[in-house]
PDB file of N, CA and C in Angstrom:
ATOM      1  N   UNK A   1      99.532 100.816  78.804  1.00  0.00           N
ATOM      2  CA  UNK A   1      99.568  99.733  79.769  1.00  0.00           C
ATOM      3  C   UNK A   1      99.250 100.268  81.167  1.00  0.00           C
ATOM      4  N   UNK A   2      98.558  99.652  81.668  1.00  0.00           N
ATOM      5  CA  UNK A   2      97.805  99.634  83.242  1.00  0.00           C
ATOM      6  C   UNK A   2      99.654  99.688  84.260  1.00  0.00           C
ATOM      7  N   UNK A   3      99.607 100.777  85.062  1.00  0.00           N
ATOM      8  CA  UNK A   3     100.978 100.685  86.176  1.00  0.00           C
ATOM      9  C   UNK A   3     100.377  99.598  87.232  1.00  0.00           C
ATOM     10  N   UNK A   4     101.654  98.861  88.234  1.00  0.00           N
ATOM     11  CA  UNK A   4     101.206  98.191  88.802  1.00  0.00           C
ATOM     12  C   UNK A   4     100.134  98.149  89.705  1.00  0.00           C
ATOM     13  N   UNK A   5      99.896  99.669  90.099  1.00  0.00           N
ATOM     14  CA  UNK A   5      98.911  99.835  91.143  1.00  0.00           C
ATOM     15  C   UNK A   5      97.622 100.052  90.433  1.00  0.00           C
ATOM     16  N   UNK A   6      97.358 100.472  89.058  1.00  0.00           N
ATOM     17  CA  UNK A   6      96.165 100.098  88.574  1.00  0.00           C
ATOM     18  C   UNK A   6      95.993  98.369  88.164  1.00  0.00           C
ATOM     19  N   UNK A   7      96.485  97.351  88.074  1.00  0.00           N
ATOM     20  CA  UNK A   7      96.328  96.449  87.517  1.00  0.00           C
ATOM     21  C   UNK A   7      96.270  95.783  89.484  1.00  0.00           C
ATOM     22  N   UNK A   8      96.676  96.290  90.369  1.00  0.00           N
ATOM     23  CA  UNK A   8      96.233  95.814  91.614  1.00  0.00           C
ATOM     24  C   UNK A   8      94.725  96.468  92.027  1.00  0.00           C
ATOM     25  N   UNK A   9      94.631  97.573  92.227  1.00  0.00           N
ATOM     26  CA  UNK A   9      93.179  98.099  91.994  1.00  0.00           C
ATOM     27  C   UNK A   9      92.363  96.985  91.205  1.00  0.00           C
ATOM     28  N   UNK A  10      92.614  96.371  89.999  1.00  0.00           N
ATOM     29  CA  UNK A  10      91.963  95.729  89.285  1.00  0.00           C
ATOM     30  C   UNK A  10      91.445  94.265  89.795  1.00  0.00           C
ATOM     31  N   UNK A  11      92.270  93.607  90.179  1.00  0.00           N
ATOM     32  CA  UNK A  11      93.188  92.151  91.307  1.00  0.00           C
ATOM     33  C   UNK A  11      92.210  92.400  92.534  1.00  0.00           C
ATOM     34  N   UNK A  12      92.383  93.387  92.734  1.00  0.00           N
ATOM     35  CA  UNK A  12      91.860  93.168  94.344  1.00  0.00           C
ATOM     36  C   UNK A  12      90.646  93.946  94.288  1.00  0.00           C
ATOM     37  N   UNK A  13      89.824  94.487  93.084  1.00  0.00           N
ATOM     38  CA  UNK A  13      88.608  94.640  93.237  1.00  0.00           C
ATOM     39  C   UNK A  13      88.444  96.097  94.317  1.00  0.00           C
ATOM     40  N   UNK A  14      89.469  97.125  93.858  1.00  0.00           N
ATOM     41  CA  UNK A  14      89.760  98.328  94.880  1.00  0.00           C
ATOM     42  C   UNK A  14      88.990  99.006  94.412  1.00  0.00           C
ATOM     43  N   UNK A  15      87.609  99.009  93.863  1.00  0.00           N
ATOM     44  CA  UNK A  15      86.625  99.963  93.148  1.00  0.00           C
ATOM     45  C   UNK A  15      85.116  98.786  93.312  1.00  0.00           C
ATOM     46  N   UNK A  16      84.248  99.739  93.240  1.00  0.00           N
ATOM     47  CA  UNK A  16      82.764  99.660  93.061  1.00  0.00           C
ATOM     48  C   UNK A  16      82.425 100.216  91.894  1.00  0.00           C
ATOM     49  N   UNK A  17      81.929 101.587  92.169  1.00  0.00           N
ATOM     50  CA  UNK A  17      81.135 102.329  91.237  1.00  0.00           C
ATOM     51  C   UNK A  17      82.085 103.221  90.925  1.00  0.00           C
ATOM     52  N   UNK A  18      83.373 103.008  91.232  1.00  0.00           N
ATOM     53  CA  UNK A  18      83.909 103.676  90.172  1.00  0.00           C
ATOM     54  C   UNK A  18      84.057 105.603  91.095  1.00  0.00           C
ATOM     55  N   UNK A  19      83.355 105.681  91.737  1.00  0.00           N
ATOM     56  CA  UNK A  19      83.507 107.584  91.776  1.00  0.00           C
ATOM     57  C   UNK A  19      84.431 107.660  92.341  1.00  0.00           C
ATOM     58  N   UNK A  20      85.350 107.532  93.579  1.00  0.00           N
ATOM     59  CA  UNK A  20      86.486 107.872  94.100  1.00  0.00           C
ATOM     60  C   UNK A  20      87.549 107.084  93.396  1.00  0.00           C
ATOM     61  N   UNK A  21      87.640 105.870  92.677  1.00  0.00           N
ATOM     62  CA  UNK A  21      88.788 105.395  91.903  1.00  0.00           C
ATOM     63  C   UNK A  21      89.822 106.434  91.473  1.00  0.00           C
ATOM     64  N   UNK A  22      89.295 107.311  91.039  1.00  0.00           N
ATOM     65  CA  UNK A  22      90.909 108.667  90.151  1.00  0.00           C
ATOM     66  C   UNK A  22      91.083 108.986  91.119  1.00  0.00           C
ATOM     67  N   UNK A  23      90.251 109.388  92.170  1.00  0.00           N
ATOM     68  CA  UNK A  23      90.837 110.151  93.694  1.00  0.00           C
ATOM     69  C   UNK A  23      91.819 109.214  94.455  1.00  0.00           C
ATOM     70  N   UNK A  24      91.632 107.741  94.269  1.00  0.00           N
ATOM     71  CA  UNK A  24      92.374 107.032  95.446  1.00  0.00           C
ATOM     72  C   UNK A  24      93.694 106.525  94.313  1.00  0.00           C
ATOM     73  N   UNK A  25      93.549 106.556  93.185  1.00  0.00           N
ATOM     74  CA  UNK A  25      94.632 106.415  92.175  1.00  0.00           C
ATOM     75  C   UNK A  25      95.675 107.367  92.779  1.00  0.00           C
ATOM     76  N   UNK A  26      95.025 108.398  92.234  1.00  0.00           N
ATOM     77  CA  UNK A  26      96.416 109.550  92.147  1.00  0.00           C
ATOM     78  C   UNK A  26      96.825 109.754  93.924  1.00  0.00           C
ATOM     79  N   UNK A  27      96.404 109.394  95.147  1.00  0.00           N
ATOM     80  CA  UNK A  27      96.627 109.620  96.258  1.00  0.00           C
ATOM     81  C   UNK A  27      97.416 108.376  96.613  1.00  0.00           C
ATOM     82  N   UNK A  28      97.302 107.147  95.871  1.00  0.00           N
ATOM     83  CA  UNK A  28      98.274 106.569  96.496  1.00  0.00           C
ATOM     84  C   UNK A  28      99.451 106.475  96.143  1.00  0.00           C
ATOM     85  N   UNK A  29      99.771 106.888  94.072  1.00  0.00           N
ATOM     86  CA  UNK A  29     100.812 107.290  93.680  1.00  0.00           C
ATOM     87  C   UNK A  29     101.606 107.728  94.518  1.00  0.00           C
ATOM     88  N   UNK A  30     101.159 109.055  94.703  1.00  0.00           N
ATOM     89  CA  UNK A  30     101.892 110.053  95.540  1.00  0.00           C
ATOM     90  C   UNK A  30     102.307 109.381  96.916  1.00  0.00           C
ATOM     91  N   UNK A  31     101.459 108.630  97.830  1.00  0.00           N
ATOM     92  CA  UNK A  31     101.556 107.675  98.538  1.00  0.00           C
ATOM     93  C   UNK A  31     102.618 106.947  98.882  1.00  0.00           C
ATOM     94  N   UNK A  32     102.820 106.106  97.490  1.00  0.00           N
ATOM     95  CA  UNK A  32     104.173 105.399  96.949  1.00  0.00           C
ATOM     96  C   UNK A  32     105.249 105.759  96.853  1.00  0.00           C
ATOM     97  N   UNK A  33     105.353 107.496  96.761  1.00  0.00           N
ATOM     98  CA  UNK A  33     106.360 108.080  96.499  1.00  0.00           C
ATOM     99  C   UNK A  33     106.664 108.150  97.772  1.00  0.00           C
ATOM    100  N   UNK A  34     106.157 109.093  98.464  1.00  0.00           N
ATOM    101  CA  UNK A  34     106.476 109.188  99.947  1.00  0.00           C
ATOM    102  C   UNK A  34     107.354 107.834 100.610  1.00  0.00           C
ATOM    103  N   UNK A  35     106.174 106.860 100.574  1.00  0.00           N
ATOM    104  CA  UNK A  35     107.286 105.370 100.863  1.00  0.00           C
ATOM    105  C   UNK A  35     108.644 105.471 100.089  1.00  0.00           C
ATOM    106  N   UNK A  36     108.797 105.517  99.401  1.00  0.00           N
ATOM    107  CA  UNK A  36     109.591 105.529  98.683  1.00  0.00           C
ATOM    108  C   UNK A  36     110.756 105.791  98.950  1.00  0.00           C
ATOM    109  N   UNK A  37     110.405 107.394  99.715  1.00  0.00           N
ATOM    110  CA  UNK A  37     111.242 108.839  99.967  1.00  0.00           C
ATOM    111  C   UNK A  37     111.295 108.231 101.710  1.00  0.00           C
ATOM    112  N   UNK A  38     110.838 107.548 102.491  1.00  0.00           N
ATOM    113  CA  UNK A  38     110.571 106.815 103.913  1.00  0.00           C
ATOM    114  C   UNK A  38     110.507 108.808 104.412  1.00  0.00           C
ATOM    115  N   UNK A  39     109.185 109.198 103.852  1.00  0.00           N
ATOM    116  CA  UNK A  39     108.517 109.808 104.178  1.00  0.00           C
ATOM    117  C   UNK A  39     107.669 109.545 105.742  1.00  0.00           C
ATOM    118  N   UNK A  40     107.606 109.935 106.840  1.00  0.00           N
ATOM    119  CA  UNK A  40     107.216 109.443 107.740  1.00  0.00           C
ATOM    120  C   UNK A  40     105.384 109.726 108.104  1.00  0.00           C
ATOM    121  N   UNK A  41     104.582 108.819 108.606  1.00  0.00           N
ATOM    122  CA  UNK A  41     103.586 110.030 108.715  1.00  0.00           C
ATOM    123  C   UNK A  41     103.163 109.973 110.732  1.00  0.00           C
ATOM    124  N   UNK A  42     101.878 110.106 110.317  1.00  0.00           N
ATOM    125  CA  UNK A  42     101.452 109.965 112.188  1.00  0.00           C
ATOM    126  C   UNK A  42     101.170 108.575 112.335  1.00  0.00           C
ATOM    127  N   UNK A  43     101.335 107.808 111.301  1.00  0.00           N
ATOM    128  CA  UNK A  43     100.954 105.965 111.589  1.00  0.00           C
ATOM    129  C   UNK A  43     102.504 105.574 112.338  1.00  0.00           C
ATOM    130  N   UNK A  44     103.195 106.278 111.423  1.00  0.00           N
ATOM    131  CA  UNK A  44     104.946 105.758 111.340  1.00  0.00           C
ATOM    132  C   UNK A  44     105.348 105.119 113.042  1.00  0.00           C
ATOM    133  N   UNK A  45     105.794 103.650 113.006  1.00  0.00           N
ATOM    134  CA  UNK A  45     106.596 103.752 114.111  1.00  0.00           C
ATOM    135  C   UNK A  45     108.215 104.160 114.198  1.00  0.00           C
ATOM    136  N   UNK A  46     108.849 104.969 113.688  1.00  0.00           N
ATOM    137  CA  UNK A  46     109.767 105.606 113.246  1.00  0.00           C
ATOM    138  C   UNK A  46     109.803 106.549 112.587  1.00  0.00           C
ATOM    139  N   UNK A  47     110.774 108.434 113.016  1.00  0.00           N
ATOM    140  CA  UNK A  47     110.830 108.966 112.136  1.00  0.00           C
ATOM    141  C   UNK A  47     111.861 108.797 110.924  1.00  0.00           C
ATOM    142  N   UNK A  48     112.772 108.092 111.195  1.00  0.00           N
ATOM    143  CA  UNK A  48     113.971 107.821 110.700  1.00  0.00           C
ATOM    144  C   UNK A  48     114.349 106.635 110.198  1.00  0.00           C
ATOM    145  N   UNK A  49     114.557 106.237 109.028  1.00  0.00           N
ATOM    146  CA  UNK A  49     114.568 104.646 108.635  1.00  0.00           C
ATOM    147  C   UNK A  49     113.512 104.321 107.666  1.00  0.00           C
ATOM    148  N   UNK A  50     113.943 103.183 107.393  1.00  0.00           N
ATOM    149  CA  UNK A  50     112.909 102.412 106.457  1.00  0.00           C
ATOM    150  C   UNK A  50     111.413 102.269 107.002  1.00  0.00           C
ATOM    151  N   UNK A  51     109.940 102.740 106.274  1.00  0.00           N
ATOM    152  CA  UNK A  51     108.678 102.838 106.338  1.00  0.00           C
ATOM    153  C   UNK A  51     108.309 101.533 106.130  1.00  0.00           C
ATOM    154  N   UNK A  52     107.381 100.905 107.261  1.00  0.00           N
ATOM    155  CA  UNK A  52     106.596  99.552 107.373  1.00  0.00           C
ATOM    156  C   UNK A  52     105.565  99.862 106.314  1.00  0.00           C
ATOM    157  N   UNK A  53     105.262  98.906 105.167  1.00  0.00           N
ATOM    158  CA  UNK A  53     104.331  99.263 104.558  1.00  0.00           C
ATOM    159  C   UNK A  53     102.928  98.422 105.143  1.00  0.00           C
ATOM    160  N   UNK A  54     102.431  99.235 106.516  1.00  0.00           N
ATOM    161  CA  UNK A  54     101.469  98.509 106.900  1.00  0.00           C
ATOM    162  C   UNK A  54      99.777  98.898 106.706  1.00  0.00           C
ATOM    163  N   UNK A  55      98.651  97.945 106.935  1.00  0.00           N
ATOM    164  CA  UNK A  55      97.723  98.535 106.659  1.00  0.00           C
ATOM    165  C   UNK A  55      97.422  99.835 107.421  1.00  0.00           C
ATOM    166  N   UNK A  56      97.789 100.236 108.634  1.00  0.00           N
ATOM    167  CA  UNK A  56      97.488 101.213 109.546  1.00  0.00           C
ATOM    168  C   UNK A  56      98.056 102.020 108.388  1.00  0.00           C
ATOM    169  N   UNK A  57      99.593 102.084 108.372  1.00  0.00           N
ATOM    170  CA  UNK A  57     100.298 102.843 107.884  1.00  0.00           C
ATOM    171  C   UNK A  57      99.355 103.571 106.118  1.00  0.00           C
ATOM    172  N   UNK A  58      99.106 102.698 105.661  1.00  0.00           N
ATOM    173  CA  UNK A  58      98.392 103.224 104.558  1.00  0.00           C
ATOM    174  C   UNK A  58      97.248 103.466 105.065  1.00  0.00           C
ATOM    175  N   UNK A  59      96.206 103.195 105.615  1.00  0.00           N
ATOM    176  CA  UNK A  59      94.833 104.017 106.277  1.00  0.00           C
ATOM    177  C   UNK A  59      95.003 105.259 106.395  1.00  0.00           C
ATOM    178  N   UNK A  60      96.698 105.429 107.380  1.00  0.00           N
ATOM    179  CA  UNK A  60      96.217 106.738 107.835  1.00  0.00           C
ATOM    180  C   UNK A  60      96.741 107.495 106.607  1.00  0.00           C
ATOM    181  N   UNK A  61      98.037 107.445 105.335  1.00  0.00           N
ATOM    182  CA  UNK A  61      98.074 108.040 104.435  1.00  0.00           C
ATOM    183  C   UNK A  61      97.072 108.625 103.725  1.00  0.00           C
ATOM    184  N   UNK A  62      95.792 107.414 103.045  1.00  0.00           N
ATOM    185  CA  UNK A  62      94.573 107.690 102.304  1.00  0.00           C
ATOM    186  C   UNK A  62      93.386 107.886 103.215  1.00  0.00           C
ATOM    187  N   UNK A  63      93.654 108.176 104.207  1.00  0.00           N
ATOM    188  CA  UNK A  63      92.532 108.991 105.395  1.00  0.00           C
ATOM    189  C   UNK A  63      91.668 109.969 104.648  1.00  0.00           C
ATOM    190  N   UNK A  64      92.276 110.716 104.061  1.00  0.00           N
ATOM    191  CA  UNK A  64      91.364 111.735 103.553  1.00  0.00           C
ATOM    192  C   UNK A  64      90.072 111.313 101.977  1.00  0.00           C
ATOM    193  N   UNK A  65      90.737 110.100 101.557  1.00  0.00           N
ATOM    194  CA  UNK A  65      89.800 109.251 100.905  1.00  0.00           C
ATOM    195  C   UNK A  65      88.451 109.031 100.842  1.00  0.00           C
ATOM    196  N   UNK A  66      87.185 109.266 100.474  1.00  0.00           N
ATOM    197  CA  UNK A  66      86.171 108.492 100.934  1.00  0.00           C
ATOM    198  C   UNK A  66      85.759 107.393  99.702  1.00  0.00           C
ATOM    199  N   UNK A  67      85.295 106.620 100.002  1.00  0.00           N
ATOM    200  CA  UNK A  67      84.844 105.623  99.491  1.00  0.00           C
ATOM    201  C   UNK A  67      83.065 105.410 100.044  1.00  0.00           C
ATOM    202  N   UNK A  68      82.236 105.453  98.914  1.00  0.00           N
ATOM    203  CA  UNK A  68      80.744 105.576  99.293  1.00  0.00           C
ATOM    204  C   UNK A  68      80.482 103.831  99.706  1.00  0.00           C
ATOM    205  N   UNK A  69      81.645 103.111  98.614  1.00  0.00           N
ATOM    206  CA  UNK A  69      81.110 101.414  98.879  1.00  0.00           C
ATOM    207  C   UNK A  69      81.762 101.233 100.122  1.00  0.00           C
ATOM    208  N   UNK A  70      82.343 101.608 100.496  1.00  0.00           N
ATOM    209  CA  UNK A  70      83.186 100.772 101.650  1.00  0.00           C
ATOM    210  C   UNK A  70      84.234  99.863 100.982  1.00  0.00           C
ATOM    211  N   UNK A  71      84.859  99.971 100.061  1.00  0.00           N
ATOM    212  CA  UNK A  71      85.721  99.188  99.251  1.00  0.00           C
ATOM    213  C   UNK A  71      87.482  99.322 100.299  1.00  0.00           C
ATOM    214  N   UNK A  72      87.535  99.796 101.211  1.00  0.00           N
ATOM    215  CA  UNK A  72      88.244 100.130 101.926  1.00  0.00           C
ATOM    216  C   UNK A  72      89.667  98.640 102.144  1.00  0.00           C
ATOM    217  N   UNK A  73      89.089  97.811 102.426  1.00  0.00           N
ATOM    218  CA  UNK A  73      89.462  96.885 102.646  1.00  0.00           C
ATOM    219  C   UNK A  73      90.347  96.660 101.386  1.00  0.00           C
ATOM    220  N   UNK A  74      90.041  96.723  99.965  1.00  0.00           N
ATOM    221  CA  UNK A  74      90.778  95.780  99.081  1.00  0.00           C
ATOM    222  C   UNK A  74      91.374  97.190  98.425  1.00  0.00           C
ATOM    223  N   UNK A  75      90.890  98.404  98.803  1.00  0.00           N
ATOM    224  CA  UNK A  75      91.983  99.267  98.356  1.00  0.00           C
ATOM    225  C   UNK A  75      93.335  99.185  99.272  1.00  0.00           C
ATOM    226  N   UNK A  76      93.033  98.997 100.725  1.00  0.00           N
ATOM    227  CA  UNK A  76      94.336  98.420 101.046  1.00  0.00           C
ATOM    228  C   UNK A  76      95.234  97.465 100.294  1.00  0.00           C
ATOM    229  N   UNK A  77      94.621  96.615 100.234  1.00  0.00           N
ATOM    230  CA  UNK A  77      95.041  95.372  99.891  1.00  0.00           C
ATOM    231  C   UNK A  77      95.833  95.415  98.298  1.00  0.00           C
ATOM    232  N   UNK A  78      95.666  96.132  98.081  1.00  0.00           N
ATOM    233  CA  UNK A  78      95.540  96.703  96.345  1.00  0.00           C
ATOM    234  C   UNK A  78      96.971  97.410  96.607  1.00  0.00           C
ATOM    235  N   UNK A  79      96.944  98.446  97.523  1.00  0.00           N
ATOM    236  CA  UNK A  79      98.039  99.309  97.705  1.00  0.00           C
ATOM    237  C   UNK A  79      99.427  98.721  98.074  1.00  0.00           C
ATOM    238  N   UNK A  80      99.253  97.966  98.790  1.00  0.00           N
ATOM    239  CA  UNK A  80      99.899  97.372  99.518  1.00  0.00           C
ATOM    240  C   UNK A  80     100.810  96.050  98.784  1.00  0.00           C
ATOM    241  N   UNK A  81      99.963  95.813  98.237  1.00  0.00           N
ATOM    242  CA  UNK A  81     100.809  95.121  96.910  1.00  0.00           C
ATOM    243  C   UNK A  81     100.994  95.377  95.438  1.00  0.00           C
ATOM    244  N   UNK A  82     100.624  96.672  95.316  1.00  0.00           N
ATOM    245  CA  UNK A  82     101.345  97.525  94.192  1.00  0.00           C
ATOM    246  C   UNK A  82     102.720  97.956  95.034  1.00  0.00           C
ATOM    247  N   UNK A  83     103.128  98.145  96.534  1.00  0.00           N
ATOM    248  CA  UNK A  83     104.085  98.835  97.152  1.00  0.00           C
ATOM    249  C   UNK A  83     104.913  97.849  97.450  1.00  0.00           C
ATOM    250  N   UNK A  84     104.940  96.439  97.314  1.00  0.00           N
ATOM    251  CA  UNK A  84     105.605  95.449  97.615  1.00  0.00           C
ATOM    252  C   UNK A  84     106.268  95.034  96.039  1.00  0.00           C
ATOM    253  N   UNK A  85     105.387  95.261  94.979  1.00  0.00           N
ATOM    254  CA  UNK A  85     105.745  94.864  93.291  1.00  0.00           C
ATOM    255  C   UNK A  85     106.174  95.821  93.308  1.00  0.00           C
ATOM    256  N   UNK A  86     106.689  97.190  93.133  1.00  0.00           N
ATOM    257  CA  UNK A  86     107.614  98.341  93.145  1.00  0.00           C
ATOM    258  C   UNK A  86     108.360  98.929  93.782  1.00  0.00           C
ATOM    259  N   UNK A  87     108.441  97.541  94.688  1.00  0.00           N
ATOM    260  CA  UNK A  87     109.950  97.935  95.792  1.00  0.00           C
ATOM    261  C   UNK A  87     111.026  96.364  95.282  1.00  0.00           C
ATOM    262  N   UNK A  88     110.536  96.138  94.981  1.00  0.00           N
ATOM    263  CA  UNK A  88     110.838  94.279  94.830  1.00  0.00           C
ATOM    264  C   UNK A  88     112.107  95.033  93.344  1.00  0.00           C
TER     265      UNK A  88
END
């Protein structure tokens, strides 16, 4: 069975051609965890406390990402509500 953040990847169309998909998979896992852990980063408006799960906030996490389509947009969008269905 597909985890929530692949079946959002899926939903929100967080892939093109497919080449960075395993790269932005396994980076936002880890991603998730961090939230999770209110891991802070350089987006964070707080070091201490509960993590805004915002789009900045995830940009600058999967910064190191590239995406050739520009799919940028709905991998947010993707993330962001795999991180809202696994906090819920």
């Amino acid at each position: 069975d597909p985890s929530p953040l692949q079946r959002a990847f899926v939903d929100h169309d967080g892939f093109q051609c497919g080449y960075c998909t395993p790269g932005q998979i396994c980076s936002a896992t880890a991603m998730l965890e961090e939230l999770a852990n209110d891991w802070p980063s350089d987006a964070s408006d707080d070091l201490e406390g509960k993590i805004e799960i915002s789009g900045e906030e995830i940009r600058e996490r999967m910064s190191g990402n590239l995406c050739r389509c520009g799919a940028y947009a709905n991998i947010v969008a993707a993330i962001r509500d795999a991180a809202t269905e696994t906090s819920a």
